[in-house]
Protein backbone atom coordinates (compact mmCIF):
# COMPACT_ATOMS: atom_id res chain seq x y z
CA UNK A 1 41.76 -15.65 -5.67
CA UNK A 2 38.69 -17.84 -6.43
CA UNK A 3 38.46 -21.15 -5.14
CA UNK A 4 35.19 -23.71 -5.33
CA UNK A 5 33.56 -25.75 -2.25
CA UNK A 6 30.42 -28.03 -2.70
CA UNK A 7 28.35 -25.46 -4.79
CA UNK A 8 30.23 -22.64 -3.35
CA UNK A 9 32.31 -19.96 -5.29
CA UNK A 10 34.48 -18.05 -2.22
CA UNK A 11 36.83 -14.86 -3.80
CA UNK A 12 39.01 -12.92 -2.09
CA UNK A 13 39.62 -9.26 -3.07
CA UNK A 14 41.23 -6.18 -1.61
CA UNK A 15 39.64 -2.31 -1.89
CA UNK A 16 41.23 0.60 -0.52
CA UNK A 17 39.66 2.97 2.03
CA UNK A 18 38.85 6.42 1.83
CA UNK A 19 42.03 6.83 4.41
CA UNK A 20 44.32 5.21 1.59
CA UNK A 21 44.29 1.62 3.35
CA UNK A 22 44.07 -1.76 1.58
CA UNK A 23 41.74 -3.65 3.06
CA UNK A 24 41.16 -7.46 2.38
CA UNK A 25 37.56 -9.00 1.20
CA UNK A 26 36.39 -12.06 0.54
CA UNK A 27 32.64 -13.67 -0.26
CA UNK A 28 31.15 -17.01 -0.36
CA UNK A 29 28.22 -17.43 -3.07
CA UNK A 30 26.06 -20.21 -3.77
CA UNK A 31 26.64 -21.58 -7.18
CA UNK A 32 23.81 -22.51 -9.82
CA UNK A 33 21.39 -20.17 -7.95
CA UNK A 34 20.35 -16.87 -7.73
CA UNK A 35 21.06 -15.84 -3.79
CA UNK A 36 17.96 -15.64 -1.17
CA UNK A 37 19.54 -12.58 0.62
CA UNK A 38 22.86 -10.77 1.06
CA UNK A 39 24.83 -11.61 4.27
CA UNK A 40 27.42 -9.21 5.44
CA UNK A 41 29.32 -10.84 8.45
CA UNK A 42 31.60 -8.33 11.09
CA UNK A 43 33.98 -10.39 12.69
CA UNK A 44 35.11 -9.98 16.28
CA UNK A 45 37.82 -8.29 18.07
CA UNK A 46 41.67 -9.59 16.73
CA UNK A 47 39.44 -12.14 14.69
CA UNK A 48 39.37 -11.82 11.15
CA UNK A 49 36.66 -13.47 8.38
CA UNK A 50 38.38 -15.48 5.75
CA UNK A 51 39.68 -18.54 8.25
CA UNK A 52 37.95 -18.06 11.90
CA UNK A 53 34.38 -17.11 10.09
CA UNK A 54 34.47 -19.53 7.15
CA UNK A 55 32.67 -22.00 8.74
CA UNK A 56 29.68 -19.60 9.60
CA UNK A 57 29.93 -18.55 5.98
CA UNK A 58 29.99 -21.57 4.23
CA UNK A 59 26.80 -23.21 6.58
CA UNK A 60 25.22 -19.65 5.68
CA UNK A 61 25.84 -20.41 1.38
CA UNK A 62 25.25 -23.98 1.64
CA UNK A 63 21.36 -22.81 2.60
CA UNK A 64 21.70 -20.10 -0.32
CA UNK A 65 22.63 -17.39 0.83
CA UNK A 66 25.96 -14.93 -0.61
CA UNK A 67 27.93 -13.67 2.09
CA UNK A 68 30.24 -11.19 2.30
CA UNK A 69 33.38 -10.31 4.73
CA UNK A 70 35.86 -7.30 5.83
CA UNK A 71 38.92 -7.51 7.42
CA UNK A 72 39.28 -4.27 9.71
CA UNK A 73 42.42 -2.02 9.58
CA UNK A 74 44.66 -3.49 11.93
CA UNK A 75 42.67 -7.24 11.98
CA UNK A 76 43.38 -10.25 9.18
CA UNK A 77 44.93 -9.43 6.38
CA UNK A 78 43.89 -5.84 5.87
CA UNK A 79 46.90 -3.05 6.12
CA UNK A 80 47.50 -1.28 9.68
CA UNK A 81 49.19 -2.02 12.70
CA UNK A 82 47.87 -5.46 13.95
CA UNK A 83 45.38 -5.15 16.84
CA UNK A 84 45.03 -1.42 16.39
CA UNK A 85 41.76 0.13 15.97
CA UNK A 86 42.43 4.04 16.37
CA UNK A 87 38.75 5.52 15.29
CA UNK A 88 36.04 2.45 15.67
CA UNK A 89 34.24 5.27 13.60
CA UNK A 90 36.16 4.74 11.07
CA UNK A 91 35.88 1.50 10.42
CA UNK A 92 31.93 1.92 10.52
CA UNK A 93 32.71 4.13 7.29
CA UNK A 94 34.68 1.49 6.00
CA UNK A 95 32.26 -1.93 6.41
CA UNK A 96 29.39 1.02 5.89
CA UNK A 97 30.66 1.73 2.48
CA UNK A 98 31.72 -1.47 1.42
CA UNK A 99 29.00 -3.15 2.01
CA UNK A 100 26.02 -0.63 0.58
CA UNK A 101 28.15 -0.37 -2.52
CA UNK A 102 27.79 -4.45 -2.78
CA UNK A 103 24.07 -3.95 -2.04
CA UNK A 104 23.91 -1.35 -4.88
CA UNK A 105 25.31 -3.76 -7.54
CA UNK A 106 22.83 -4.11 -10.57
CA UNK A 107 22.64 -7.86 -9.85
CA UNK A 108 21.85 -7.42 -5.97
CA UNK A 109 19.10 -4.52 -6.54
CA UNK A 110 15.95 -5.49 -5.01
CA UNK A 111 17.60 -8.30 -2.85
CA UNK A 112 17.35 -8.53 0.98
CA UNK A 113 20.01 -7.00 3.14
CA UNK A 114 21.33 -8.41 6.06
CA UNK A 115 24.01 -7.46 8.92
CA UNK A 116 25.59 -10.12 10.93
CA UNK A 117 28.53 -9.45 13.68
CA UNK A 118 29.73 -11.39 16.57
CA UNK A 119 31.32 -9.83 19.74
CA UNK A 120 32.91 -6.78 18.86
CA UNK A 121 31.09 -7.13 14.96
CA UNK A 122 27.92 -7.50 16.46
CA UNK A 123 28.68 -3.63 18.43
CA UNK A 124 29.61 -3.27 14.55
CA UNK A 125 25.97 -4.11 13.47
CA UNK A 126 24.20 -1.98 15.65
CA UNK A 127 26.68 1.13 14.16
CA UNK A 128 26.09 0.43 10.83
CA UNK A 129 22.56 0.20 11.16
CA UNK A 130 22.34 3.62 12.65
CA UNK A 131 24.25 5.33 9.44
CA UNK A 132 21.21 4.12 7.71
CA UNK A 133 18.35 3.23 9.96
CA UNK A 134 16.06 2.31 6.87
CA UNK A 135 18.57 0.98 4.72
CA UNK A 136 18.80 -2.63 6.22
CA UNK A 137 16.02 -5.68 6.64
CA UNK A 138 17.67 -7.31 9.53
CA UNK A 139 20.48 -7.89 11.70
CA UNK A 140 22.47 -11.41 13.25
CA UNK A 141 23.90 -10.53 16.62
CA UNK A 142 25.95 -13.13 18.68
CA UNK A 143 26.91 -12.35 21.78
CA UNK A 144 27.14 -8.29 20.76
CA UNK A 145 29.74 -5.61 22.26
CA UNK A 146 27.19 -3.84 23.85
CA UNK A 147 28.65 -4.04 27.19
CA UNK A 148 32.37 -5.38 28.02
CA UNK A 149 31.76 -7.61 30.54
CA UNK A 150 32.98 -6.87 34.31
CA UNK A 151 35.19 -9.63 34.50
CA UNK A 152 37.17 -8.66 31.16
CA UNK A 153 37.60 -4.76 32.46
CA UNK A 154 40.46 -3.23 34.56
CA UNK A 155 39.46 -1.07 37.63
CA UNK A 156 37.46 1.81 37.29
CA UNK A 157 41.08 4.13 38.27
CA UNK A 158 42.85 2.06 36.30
CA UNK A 159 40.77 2.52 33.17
CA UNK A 160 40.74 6.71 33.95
CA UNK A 161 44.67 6.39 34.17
CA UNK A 162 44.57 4.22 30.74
CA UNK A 163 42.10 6.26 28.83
CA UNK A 164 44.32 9.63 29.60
CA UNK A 165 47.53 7.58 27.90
CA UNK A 166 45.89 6.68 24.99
CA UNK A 167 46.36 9.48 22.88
CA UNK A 168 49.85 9.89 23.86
CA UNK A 169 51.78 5.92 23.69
CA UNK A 170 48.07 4.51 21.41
CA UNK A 171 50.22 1.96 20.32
CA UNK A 172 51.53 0.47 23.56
CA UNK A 173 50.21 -2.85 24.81
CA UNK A 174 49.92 -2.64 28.54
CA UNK A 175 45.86 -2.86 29.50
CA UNK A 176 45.90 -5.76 31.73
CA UNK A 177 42.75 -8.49 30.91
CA UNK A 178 42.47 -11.89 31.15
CA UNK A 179 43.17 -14.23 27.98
CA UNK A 180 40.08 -13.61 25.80
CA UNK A 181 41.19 -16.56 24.10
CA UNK A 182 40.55 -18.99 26.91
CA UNK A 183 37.56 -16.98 28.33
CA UNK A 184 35.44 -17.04 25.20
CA UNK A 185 36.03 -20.58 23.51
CA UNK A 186 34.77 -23.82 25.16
CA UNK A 187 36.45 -26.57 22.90
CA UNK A 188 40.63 -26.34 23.60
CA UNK A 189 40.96 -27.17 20.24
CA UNK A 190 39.14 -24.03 18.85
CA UNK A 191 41.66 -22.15 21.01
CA UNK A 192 44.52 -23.88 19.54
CA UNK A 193 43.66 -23.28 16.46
CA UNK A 194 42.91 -19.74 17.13
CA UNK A 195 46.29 -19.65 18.67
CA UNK A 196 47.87 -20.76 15.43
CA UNK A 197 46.24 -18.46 13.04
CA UNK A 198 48.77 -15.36 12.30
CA UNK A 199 46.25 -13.30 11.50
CA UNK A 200 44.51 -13.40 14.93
CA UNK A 201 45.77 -11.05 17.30
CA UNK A 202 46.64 -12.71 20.36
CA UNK A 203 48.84 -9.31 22.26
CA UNK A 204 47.74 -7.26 25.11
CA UNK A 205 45.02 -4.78 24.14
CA UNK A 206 47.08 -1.77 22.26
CA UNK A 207 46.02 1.52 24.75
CA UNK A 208 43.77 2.93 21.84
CA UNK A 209 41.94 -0.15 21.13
CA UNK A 210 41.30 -0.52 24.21
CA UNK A 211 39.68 2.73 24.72
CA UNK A 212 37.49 2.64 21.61
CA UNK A 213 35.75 -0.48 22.67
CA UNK A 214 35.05 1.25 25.66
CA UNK A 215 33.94 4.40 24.40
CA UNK A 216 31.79 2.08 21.77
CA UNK A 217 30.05 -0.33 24.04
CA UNK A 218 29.58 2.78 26.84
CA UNK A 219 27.24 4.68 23.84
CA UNK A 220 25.57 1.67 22.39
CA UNK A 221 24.59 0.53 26.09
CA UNK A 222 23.05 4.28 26.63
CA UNK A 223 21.29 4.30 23.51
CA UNK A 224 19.40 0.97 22.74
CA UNK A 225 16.54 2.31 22.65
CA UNK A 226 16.76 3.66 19.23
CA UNK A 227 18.08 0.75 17.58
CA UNK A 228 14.76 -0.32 15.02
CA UNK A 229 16.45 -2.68 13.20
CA UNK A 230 14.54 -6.11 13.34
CA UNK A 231 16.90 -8.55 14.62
CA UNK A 232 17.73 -12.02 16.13
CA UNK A 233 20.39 -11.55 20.03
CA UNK A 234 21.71 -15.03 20.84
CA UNK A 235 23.96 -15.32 24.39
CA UNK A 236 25.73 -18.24 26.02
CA UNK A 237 24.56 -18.00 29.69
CA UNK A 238 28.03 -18.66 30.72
CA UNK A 239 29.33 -15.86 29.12
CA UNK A 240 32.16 -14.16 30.54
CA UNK A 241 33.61 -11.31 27.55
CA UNK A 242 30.44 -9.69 27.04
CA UNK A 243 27.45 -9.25 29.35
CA UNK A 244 24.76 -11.29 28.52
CA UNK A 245 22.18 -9.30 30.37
CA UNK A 246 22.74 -5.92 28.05
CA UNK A 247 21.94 -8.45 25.28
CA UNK A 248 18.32 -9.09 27.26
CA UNK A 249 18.24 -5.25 27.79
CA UNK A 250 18.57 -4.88 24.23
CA UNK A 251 15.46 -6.82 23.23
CA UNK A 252 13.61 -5.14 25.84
CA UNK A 253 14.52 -1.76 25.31
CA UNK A 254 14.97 -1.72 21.28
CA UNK A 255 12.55 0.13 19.53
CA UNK A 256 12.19 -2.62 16.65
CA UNK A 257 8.84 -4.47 16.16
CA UNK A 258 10.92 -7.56 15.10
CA UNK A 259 13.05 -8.67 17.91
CA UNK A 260 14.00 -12.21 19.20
CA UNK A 261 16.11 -13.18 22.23
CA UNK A 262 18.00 -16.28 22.93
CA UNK A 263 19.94 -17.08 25.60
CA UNK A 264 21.88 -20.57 25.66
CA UNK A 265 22.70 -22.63 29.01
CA UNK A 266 26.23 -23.75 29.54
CA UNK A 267 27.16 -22.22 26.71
CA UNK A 268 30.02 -19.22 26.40
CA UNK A 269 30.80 -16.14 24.12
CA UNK A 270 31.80 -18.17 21.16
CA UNK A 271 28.94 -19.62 19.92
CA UNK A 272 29.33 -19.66 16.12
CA UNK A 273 32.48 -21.74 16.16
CA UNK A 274 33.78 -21.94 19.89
CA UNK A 275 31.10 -25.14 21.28
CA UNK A 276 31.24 -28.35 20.74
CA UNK A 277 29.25 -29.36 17.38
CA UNK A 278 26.08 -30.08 19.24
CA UNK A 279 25.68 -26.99 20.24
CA UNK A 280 26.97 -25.34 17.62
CA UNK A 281 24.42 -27.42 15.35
CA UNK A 282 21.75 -25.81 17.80
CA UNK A 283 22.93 -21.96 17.28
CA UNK A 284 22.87 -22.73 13.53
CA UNK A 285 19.43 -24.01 13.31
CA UNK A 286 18.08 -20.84 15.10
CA UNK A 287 20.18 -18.28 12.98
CA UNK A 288 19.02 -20.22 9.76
CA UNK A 289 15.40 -20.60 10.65
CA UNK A 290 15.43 -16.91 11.64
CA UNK A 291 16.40 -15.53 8.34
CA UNK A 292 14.56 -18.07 6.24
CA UNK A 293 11.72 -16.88 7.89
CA UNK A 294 12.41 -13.17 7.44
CA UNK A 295 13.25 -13.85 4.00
CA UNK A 296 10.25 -16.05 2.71
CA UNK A 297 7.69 -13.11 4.05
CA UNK A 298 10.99 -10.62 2.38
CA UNK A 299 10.92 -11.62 -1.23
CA UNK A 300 6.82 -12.37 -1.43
CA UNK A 301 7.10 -8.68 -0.05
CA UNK A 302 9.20 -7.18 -2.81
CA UNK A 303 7.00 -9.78 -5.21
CA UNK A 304 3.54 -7.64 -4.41
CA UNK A 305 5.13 -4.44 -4.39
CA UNK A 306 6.99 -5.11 -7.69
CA UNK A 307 3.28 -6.85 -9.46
CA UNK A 308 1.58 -3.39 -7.78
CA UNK A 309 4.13 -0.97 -9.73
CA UNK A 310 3.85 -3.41 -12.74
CA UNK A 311 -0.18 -2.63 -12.27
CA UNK A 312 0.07 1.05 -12.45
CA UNK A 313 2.08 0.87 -15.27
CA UNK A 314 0.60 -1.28 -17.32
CA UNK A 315 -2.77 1.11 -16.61
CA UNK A 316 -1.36 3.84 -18.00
C-alpha cells in the first residue's frame, strides 16, 4: 500500500524472518528529493510504527529525511502472539537485518545511517549498534530501556519467583505493574487514543516478555561503557517507566566521542508524541538540529573522501 502526504510517499510492505514470520514494514520518503540520511525508527514496548510513530516519521521526511519502520513479532501488525517477545535477541536479528539490507540498496550506498528507538526501541538501538559497532553514523535515543524504572518493577522475590515461570506458562499474563499507559503519556488524549489502537498491546506483561526486558535492560545497564556509537539521550525529568538517571550514566560512561544529553523538566517518558505540542515542538527541534548537524559535516565527509578516491584515480 502506497499512499501520498505533503511531499511524502509512505509504503507499507511485509518480509518474512529468518524464523518463517511475516513481519509488517512501512517507510516514509520525501518526494522530489534525493534523501539527506536514512532513518530507521524502533518503536516501544506494545507500540507499533505505522499509527503511534507516524507523526515522528512524517516531521522526520518533511525535513528530508526517508525513514523506515518494523513491527516486532508479537507488536503491530507483524505475525506472533500479541505482546510476546520470547528472544529480544531475536528480534535484534530481525530489525538488524532488515534494516542493513535497506542500507545496502544501490540507491542508499554511500548515504548516512541512522538508528532511532524510543523506550524499549531505544534498548533496541544500543543492540543493534553492537552487531555492528562501525556500521552506523549515529543513534536517536528517547527515553532508552536501559534501566526499567523502580516504580514500574515487581519486588525483587517476586521477580525471582516470575523469572523461574517463564519458561514453563511464557505466555501467561500475570506480572503485576502499573498502567504504562497512564504512567508514560501526559496529554489524556494521547492515552485515549493509544487505548483505541488494536494494534497496541494494552494486557498484563506476558511472563516471557517480561523477563526479556529485564534480562535486556540488566546487560545494557552493565555494559555502557562500550557503546561508541555517537548519539543524541533525551529524558523527561518526570519520568517514571524508565530511569532517567541510567540515561545520564550513559553519556557519562559511553565510550563515544559524540555524545549529547538532554534532560527535559516536567516532562514524562513519552516525549515524541505523549506532551502537549509545546513541548513536543521543543523535543523536535533538538532531534532535528542534532542530525542536521551530524549530517551537513556527514555528506561534506563522504564528498572529500569520494573527490580523494576520484584523485587517485584519475592519477593513474
Amino acid at each position: 500500500m502506497a499512499s501520498q502526504v505533503s511531499n511524502i510517499t509512505y509504503e507499507e510492505g511485509h518480509i518474512t524472518n529468518s524464523r518463517g514470520m511475516k513481519l509488517f514494514t512501512c517507510k516514509w520518503v520525501p518526494e522530489n528529493q534525493d534523501p539527506k540520511a536514512l532513518i530507521f525508527i524502533c518503536h516501544g514496548y506494545a507500540m507499533e510504527c505505522s499509527i503511534t510513530m507516524n507523526s515522528t516519521a512524517t516531521r522526520l521526511a518533511k525535513e528530508g529525511f526517508a525513514i523506515y519502520g518494523i513491527d516486532y513479532e508479537g507488536h503491530g501488525k507483524s505475525a506472533g502472539l500479541q505482546g510476546l517477545v520470547n528472544s529480544f535477541d531475536d528480534v535484534v536479528t530481525d530489525c538488524s537485518d532488515h534494516f542493513t539490507s535497506i542500507c545496502e540498496k544501490k540507491e542508499n550506498k554511500g548515504k548516512l545511517r541512522f538508528l532511532m528507538g524510543e523506550s524499549m526501541g531505544g534498548a533496541m538501538v544500543l543492540m543493534v549498534h553492537q552487531r555492528k559497532p562501525d556500521y552506523w553514523d549515529g543513534g536517536v535515543l528517547v527515553a532508552p530501556m536501559c534501566k526499567i524504572a523502580d516504580e514500574m518493577k515487581p519486588p525483587p522475590l517476586v521477580i525471582n519467583i516470575l523469572s523461574k515461570l517463564s519458561n514453563i506458562i511464557p505466555t501467561w499474563k500475570i506480572i503485576p505493574t502499573n498502567d504504562i499507559i497512564d504512567l508514560a503519556f501526559k496529554v489524556p488524549e494521547v492515552r485515549q487514543a493509544v487505548r483505541a489502537n488494536p494494534y497496541c498491546y494494552k494486557g498484563r506483561p506476558r511472563l516471557k516478555t517480561g523477563y526479556e526486558l529485564l534480562r535486556v535492560s540488566t546487560a545494557l545497564e552493565q555494559k555502557l561503557n562500550e557503546i561508541s556509537l555517537p548519539f543524541l539521550v533525551l529524558h523527561g525529568e518526570d519520568d517514571r517507566v524508565t530511569d532517567k538517571s541510567v540515561s545520564k550514566l550513559l553519556y557519562e560512561t559511553a565510550s563515544s566521542k559524540d555524545k549529547t544529553f538532554k534532560l527535559y523538566p516536567k516532562m514524562w517518558h513519552g516525549l515524541l508524541y505523549g506532551e502537549p505540542p509545546e513541548n513536543i515542538d521543543i523535543v523536535f527541534s533538538d532531534i532535528i538540529g542534532w542530525l542536521q548537524q551530524r549530517t551537513a559535516f556527514g555528506n561534506s565527509r563522504l564528498e572529500n573522501e569520494l573527490k580523494a578516491q576520484n584523485d587517485i584515480y584519475s592519477k593513474k
